[in-house]
Protein backbone atom coordinates (compact mmCIF):
# COMPACT_ATOMS: atom_id res chain seq x y z
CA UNK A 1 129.65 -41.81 -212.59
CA UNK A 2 130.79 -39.30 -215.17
CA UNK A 3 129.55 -35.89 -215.23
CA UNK A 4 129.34 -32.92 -217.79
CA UNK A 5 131.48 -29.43 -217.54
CA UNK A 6 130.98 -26.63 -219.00
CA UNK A 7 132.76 -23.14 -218.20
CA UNK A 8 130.94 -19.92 -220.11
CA UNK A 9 131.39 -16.45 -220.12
CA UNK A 10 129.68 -13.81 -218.50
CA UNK A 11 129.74 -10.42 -217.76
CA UNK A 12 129.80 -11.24 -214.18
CA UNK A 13 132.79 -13.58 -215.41
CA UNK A 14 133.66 -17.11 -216.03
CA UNK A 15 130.72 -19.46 -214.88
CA UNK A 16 131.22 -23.09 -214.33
CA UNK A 17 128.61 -25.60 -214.51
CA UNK A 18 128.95 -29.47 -213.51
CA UNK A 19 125.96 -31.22 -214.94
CA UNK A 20 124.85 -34.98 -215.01
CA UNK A 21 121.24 -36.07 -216.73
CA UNK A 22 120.46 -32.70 -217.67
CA UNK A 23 120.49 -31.27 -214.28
CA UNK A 24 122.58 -29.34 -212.39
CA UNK A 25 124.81 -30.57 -209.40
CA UNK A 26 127.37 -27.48 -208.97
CA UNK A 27 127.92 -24.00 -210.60
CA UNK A 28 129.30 -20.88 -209.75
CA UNK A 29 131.41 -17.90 -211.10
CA UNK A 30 135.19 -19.55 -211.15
CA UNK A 31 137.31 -20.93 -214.02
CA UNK A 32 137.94 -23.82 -211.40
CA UNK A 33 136.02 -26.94 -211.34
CA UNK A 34 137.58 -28.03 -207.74
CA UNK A 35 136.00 -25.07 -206.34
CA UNK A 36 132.81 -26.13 -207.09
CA UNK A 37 132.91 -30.02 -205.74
CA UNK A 38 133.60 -29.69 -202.87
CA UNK A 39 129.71 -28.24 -202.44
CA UNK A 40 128.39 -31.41 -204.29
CA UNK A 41 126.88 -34.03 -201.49
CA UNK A 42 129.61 -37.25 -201.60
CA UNK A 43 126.99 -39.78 -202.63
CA UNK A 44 126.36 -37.58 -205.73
CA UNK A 45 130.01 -36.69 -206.69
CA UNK A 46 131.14 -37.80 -209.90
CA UNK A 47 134.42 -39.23 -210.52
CA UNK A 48 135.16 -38.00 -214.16
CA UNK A 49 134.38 -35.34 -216.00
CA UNK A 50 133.98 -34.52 -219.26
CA UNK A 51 134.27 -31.15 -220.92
CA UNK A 52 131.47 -30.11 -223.34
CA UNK A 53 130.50 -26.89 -225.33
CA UNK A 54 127.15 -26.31 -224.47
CA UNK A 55 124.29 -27.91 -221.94
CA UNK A 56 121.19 -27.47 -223.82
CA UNK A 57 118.70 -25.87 -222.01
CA UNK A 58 120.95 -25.53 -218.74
CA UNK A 59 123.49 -23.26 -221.24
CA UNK A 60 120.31 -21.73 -222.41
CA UNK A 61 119.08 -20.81 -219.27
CA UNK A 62 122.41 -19.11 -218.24
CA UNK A 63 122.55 -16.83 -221.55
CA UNK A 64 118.54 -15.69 -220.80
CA UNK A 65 119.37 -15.04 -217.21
CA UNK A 66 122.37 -12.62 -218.65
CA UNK A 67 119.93 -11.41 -221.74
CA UNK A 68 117.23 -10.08 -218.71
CA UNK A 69 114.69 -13.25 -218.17
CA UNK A 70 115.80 -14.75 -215.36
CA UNK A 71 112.84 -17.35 -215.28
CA UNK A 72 114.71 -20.43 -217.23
CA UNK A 73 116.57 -20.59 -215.01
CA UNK A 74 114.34 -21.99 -212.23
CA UNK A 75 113.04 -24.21 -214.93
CA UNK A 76 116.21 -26.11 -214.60
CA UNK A 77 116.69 -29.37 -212.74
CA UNK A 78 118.61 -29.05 -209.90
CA UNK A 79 120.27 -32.34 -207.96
CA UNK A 80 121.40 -31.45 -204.45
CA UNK A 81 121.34 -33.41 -201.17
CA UNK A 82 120.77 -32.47 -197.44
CA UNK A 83 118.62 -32.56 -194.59
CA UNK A 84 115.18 -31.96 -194.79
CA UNK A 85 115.01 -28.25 -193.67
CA UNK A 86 117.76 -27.34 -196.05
CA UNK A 87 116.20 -29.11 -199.20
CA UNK A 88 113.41 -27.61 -198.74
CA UNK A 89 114.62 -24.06 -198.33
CA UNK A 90 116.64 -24.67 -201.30
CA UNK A 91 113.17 -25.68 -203.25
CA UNK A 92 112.20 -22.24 -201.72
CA UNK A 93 114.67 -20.29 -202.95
CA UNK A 94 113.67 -20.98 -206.31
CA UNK A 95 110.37 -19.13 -205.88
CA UNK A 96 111.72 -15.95 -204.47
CA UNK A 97 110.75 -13.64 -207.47
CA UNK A 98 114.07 -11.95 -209.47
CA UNK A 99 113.85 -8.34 -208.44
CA UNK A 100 112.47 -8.76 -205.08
CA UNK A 101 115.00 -10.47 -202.65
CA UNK A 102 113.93 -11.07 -199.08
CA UNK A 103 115.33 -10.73 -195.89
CA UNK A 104 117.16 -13.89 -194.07
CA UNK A 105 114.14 -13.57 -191.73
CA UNK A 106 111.53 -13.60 -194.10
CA UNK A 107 113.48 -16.63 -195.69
CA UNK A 108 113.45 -18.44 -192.82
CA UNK A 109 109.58 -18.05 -192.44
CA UNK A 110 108.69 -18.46 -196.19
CA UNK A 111 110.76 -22.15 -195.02
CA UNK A 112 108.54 -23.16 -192.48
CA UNK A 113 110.33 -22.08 -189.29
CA UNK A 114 110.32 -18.18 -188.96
CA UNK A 115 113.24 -18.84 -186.06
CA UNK A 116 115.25 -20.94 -187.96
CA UNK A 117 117.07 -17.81 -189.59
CA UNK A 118 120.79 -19.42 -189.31
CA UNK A 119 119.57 -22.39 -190.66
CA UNK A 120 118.19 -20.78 -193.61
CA UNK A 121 121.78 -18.94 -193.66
CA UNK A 122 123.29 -21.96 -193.83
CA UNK A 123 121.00 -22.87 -196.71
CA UNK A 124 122.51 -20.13 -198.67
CA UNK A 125 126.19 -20.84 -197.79
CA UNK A 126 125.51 -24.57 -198.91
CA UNK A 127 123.94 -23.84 -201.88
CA UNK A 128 125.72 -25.61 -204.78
CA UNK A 129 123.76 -24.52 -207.75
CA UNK A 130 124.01 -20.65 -207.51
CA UNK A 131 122.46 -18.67 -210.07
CA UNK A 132 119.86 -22.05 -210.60
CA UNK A 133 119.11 -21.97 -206.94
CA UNK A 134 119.23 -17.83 -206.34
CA UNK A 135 120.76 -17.91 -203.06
CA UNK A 136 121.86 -14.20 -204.07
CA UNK A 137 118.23 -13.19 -203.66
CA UNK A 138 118.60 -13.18 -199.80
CA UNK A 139 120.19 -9.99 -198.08
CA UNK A 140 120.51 -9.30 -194.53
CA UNK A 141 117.55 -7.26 -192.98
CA UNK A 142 119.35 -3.86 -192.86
CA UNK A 143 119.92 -4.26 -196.51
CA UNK A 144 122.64 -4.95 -196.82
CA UNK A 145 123.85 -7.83 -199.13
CA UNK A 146 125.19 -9.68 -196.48
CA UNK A 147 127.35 -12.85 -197.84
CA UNK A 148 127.92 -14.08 -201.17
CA UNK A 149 130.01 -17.17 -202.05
CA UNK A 150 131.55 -15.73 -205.36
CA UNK A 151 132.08 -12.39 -204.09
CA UNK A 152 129.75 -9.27 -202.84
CA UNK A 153 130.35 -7.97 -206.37
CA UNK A 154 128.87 -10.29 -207.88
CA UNK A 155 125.71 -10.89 -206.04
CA UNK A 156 124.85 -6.83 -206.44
CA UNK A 157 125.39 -7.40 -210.62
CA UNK A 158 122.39 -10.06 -210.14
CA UNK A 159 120.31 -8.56 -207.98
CA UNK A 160 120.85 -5.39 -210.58
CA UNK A 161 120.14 -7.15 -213.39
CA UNK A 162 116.94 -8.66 -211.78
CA UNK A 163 115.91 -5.25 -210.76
CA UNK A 164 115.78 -3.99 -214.19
């Protein structure tokens, strides 16, 4: 199955998107396409890849998220694969609001399982679509940022942006 690539620029950086149907199976802030499938679920992997321009509304979304309205971008379809628990706390993720991140704890609970806090970790850390599936709106409850798969830098220029 082929699927679409697209690397942009951002201010937080190159941002790499691997698309197929007009959703979203991997992205993240690298240059590098093999960092990004290894996070895509083997019976969704595609086995080409073909570099395009622009994504359409997925593109779109990215440049509004970057322009200060982060909402497109949990308009866009998102195709990941898991367990139960962790699709559905990636479905949650998607209605934390921008500006107001939550706690791993309160994460956990707004999943259905207030002690399944490592599990909703592990929800983050698995996360393939980042920035489409705002794993960076989670911080530790001290908070602090806690972990951030393309860098601690980079999840505080989101969360600043969404602040704003």
């Amino acid at each position: 199955m082929k699927a679409e690539l697209l690397t942009m620029s951002t201010p937080d950086g190159p941002f790499t998107i691997i698309a197929r149907d007009g959703a979203v199976l991997a992205s993240g802030w690298t240059a590098e396409p093999a960092e990004l499938t290894g996070q895509i679920h083997p019976e969704l992997l595609p086995d080409e890849f073909v570099p395009v321009l622009e994504l359409g509304e997925i593109s779109d979304a990215v440049d509004a998220f970057y322009a200060g309205d982060p909402e497109p971008a949990m308009r866009v379809p998102v195709l990941q694969k898991s367990g139960p628990f962790r699709s559905h706390a990636w479905d949650v993720l998607r209605t934390v609001s921008p500006g107001r991140p939550v706690t791993y704890t309160e994460y956990a609970e707004l999943s259905g399982n207030p002690k399944a806090v490592r599990a909703a970790a592990s929800a983050c850390a698995f996360n393939a679509a980042a920035l489409f599936v705002p794993c960076h709106r989670v911080v530790r409850t001290d908070g602090n940022l806690g972990g951030f798969r393309w860098g601690l830098t980079v999840k505080e220029s989101l969360l600043g942006r969404e602040k704003r």
